[in-house]
PDB file of N, CA and C in Angstrom:
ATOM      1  N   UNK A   1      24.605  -5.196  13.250  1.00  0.00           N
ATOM      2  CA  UNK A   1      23.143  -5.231  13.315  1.00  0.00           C
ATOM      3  C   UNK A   1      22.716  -5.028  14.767  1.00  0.00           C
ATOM      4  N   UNK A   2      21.847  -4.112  15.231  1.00  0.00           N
ATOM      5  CA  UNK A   2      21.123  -4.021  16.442  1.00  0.00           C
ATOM      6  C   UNK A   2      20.086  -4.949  16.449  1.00  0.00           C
ATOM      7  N   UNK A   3      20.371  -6.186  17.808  1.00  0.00           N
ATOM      8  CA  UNK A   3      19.279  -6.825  17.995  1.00  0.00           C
ATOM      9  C   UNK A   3      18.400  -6.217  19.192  1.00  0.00           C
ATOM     10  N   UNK A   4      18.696  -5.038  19.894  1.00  0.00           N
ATOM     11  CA  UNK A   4      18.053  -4.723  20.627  1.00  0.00           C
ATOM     12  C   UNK A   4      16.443  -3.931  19.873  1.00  0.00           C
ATOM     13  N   UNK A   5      16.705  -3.419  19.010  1.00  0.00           N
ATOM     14  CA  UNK A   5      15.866  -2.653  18.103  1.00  0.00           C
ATOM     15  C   UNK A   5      14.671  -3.941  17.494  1.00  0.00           C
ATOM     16  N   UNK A   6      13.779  -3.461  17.476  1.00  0.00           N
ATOM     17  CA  UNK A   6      12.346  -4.515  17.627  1.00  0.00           C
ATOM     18  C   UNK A   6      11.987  -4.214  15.937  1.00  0.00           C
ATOM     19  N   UNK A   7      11.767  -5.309  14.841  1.00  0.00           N
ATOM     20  CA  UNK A   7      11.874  -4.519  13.904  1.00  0.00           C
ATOM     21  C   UNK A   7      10.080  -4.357  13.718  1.00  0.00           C
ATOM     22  N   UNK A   8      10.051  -3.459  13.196  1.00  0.00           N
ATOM     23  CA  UNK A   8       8.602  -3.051  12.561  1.00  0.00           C
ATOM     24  C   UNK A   8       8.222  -3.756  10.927  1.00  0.00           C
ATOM     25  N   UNK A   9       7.220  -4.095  10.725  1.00  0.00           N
ATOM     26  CA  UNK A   9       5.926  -3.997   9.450  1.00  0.00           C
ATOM     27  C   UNK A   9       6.665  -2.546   8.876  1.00  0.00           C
ATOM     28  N   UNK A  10       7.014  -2.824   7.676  1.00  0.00           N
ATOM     29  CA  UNK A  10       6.886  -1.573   6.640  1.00  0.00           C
ATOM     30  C   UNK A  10       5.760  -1.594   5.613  1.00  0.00           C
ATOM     31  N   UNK A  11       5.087  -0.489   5.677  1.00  0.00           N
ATOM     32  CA  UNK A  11       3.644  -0.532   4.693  1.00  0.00           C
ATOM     33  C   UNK A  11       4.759  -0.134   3.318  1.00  0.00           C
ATOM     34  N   UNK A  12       3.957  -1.231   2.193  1.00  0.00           N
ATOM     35  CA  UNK A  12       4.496  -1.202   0.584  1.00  0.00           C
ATOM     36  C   UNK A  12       3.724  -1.017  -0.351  1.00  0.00           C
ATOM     37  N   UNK A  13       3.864   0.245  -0.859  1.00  0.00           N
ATOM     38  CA  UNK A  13       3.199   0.389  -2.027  1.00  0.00           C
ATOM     39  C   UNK A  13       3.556  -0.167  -3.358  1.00  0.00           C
ATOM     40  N   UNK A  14       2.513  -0.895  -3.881  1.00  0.00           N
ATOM     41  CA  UNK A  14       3.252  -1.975  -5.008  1.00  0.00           C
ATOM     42  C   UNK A  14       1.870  -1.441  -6.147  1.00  0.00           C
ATOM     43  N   UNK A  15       2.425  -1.703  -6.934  1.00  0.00           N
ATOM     44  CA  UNK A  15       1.174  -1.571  -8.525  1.00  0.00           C
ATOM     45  C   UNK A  15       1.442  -3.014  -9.160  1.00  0.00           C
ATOM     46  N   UNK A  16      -0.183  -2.931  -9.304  1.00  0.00           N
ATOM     47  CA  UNK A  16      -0.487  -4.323  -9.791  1.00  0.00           C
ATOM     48  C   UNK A  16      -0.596  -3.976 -11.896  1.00  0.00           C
ATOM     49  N   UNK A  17       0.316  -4.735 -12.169  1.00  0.00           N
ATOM     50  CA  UNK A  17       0.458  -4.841 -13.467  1.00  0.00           C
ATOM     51  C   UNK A  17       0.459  -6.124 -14.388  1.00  0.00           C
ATOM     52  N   UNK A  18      -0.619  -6.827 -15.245  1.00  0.00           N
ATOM     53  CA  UNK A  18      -1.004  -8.077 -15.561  1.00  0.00           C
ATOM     54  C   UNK A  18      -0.813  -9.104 -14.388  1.00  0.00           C
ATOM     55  N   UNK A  19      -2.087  -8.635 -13.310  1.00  0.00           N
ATOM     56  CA  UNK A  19      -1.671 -10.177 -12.757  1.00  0.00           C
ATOM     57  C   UNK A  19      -0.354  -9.978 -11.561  1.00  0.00           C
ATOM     58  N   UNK A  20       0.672  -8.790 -11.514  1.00  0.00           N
ATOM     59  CA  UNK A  20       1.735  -9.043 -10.879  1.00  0.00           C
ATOM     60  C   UNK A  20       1.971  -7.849  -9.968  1.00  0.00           C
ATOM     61  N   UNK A  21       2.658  -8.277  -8.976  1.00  0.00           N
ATOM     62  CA  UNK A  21       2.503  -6.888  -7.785  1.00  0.00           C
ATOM     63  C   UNK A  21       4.070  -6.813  -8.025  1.00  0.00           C
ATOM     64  N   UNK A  22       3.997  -4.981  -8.398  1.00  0.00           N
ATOM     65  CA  UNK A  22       5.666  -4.013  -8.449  1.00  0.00           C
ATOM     66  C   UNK A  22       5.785  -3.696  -7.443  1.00  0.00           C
ATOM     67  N   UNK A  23       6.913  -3.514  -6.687  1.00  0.00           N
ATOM     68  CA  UNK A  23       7.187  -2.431  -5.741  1.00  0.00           C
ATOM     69  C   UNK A  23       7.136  -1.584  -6.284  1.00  0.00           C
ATOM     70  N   UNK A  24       6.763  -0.183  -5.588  1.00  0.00           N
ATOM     71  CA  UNK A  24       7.083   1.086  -5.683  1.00  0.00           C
ATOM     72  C   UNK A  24       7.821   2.396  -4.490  1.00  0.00           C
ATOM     73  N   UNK A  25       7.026   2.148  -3.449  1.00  0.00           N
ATOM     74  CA  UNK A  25       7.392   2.697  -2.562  1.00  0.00           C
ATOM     75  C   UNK A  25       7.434   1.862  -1.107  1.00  0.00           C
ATOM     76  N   UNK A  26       8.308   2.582  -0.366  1.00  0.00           N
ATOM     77  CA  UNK A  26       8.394   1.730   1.356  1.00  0.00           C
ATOM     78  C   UNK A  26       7.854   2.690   2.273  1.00  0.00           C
ATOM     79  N   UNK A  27       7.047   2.696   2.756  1.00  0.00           N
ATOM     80  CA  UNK A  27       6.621   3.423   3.802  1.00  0.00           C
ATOM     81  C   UNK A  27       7.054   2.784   5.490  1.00  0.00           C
ATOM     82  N   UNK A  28       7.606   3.395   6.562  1.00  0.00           N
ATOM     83  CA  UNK A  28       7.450   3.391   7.689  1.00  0.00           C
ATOM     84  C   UNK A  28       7.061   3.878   9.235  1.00  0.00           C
ATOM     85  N   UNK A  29       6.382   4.519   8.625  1.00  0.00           N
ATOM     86  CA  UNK A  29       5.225   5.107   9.482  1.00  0.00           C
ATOM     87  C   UNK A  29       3.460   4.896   8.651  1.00  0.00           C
ATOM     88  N   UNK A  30       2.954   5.128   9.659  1.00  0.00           N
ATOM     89  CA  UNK A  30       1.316   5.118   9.149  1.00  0.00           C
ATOM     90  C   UNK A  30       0.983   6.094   8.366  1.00  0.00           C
ATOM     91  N   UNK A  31       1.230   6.954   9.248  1.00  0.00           N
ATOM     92  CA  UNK A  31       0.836   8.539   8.699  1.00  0.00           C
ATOM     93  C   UNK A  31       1.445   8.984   7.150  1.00  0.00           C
ATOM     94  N   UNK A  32       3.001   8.949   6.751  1.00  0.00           N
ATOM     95  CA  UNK A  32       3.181   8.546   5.667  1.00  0.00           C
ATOM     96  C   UNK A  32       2.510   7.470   4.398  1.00  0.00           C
ATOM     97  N   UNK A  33       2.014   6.832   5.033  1.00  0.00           N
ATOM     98  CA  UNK A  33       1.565   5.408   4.247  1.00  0.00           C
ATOM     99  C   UNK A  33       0.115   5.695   3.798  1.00  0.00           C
ATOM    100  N   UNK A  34      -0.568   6.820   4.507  1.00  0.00           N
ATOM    101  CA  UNK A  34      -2.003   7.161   4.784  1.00  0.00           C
ATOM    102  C   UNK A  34      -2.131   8.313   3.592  1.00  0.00           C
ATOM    103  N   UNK A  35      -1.046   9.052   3.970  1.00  0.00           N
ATOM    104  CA  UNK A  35      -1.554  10.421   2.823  1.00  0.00           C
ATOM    105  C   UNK A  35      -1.565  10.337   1.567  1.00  0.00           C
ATOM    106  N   UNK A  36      -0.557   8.907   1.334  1.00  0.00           N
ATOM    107  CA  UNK A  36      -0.747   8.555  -0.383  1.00  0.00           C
ATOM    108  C   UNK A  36      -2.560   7.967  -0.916  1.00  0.00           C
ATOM    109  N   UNK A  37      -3.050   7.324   0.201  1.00  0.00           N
ATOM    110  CA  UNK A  37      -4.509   7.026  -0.101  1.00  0.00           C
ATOM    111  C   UNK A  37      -5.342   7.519  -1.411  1.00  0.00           C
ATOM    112  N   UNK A  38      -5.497   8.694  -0.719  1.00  0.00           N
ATOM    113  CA  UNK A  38      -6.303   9.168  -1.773  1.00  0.00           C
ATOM    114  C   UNK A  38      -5.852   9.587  -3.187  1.00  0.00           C
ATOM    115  N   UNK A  39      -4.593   9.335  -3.713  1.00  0.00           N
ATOM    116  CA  UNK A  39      -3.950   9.581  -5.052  1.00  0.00           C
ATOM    117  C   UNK A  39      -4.188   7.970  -5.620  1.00  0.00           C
ATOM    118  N   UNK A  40      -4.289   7.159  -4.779  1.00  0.00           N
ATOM    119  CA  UNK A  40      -4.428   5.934  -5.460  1.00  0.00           C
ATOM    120  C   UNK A  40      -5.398   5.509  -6.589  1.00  0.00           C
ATOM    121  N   UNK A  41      -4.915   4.367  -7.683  1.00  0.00           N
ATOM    122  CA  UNK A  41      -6.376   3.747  -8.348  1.00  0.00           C
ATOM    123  C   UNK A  41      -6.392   2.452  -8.179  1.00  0.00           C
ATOM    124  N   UNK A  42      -7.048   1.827  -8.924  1.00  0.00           N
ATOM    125  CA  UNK A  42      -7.569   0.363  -9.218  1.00  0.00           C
ATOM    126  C   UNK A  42      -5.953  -0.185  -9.158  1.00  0.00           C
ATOM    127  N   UNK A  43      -4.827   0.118  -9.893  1.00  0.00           N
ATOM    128  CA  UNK A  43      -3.570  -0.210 -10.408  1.00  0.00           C
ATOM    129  C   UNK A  43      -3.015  -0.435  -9.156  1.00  0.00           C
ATOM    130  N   UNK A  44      -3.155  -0.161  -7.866  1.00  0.00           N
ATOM    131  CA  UNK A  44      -2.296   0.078  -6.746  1.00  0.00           C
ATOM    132  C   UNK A  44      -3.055  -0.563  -5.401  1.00  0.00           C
ATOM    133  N   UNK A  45      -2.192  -0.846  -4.813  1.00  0.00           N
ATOM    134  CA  UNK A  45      -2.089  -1.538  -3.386  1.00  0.00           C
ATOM    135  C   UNK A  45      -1.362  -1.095  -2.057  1.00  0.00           C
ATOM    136  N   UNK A  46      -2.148  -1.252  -1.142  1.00  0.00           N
ATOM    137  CA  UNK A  46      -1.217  -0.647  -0.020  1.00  0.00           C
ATOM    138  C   UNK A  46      -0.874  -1.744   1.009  1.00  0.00           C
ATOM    139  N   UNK A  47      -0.041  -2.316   1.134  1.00  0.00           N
ATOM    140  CA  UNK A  47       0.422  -3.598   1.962  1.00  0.00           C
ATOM    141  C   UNK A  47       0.928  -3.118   3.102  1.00  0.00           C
ATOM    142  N   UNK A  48       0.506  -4.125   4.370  1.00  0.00           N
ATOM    143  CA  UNK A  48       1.064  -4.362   5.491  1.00  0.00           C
ATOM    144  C   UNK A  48       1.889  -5.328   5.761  1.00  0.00           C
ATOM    145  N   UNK A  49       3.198  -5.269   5.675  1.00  0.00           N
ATOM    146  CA  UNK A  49       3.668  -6.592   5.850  1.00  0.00           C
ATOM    147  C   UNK A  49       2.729  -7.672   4.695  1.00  0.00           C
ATOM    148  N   UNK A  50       2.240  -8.546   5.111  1.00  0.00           N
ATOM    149  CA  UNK A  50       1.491  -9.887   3.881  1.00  0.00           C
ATOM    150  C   UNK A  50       0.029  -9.307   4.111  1.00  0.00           C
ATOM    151  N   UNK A  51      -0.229  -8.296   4.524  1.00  0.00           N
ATOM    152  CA  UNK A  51      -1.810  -7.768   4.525  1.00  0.00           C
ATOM    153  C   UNK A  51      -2.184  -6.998   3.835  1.00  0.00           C
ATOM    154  N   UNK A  52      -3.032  -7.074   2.845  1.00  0.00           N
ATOM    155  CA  UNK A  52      -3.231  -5.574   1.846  1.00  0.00           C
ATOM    156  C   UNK A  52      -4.161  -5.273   2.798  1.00  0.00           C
ATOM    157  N   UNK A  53      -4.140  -3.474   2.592  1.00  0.00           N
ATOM    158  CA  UNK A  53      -4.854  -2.682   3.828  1.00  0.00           C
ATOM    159  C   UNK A  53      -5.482  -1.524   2.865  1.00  0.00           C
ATOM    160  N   UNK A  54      -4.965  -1.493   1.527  1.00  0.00           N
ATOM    161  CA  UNK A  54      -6.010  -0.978   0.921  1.00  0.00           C
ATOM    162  C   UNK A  54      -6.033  -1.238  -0.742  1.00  0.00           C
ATOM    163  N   UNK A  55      -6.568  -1.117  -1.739  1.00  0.00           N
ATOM    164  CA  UNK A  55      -8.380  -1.127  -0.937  1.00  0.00           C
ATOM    165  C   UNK A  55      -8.471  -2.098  -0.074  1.00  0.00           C
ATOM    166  N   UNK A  56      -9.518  -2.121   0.721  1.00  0.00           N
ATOM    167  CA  UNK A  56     -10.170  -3.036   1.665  1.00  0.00           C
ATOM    168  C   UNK A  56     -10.234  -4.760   0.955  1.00  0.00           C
ATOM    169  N   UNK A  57     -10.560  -4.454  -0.126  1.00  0.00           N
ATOM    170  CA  UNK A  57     -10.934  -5.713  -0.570  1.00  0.00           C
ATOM    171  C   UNK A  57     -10.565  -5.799  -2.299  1.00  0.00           C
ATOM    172  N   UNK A  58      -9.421  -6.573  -2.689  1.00  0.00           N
ATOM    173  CA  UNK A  58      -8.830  -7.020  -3.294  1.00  0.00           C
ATOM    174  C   UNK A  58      -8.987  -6.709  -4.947  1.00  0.00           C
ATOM    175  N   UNK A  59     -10.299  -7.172  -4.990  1.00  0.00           N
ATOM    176  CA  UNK A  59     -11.067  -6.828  -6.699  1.00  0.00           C
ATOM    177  C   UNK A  59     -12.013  -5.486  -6.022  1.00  0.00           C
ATOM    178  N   UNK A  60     -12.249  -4.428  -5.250  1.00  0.00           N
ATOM    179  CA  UNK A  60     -13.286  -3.846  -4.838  1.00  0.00           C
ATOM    180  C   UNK A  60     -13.618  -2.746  -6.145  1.00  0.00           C
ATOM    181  N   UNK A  61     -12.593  -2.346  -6.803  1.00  0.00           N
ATOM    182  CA  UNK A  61     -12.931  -1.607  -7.833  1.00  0.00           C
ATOM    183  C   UNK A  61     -12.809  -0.213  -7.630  1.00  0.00           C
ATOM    184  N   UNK A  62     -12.290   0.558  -6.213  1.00  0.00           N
ATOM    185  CA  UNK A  62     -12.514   1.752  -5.649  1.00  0.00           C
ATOM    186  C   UNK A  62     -11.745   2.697  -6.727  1.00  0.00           C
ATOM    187  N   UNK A  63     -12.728   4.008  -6.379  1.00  0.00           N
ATOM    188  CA  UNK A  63     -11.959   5.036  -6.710  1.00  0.00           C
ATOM    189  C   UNK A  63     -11.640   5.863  -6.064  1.00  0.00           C
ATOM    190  N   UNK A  64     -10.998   7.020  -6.261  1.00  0.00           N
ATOM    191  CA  UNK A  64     -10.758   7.880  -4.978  1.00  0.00           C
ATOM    192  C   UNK A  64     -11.394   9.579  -4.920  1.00  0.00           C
ATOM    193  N   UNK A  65     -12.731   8.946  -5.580  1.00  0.00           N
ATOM    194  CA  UNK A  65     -13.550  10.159  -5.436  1.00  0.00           C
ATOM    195  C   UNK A  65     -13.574  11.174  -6.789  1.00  0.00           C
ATOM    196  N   UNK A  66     -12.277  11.149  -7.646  1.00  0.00           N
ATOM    197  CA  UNK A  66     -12.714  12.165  -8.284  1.00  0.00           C
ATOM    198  C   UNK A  66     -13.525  12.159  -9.694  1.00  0.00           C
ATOM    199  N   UNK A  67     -13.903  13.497 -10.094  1.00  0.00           N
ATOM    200  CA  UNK A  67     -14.690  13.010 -11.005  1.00  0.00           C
ATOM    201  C   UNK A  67     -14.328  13.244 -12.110  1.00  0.00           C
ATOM    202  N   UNK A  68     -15.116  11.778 -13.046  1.00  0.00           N
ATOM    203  CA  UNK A  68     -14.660  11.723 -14.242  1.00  0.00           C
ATOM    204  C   UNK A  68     -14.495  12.883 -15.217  1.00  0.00           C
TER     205      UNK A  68
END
């Protein structure tokens, strides 16, 4: 194991299914973690480490623009 290496926050994409957060994907970079955004729905989460970072706000209900 390298302890010189500083470890980083991996952003996690998890889907919320009854109540329960899946993993799905590991992101480690931003920019990776960013372009999935807009494919997202209601079902999905984008975590920082213990921070969801998107949606913004938890129950917000977002969509990602397209139309019905």
């Amino acid at each position: 194991m390298d302890d010189d290496m500083p470890k980083r926050e991996a952003y996690s994409l998890q889907r919320i299914e009854d109540g329960r957060s899946i993993p799905v994907a590991v992101f480690y970079s931003k920019a990776e973690a960013l372009t999935i955004i807009p494919s997202l729905d209601e079902r999905y989460r984008l975590m920082l480490g213990d921070r969801q970072i998107w949606p913004n706000e938890p129950s917000s209900g977002r969509h990602s623009g397209k139309a019905n």
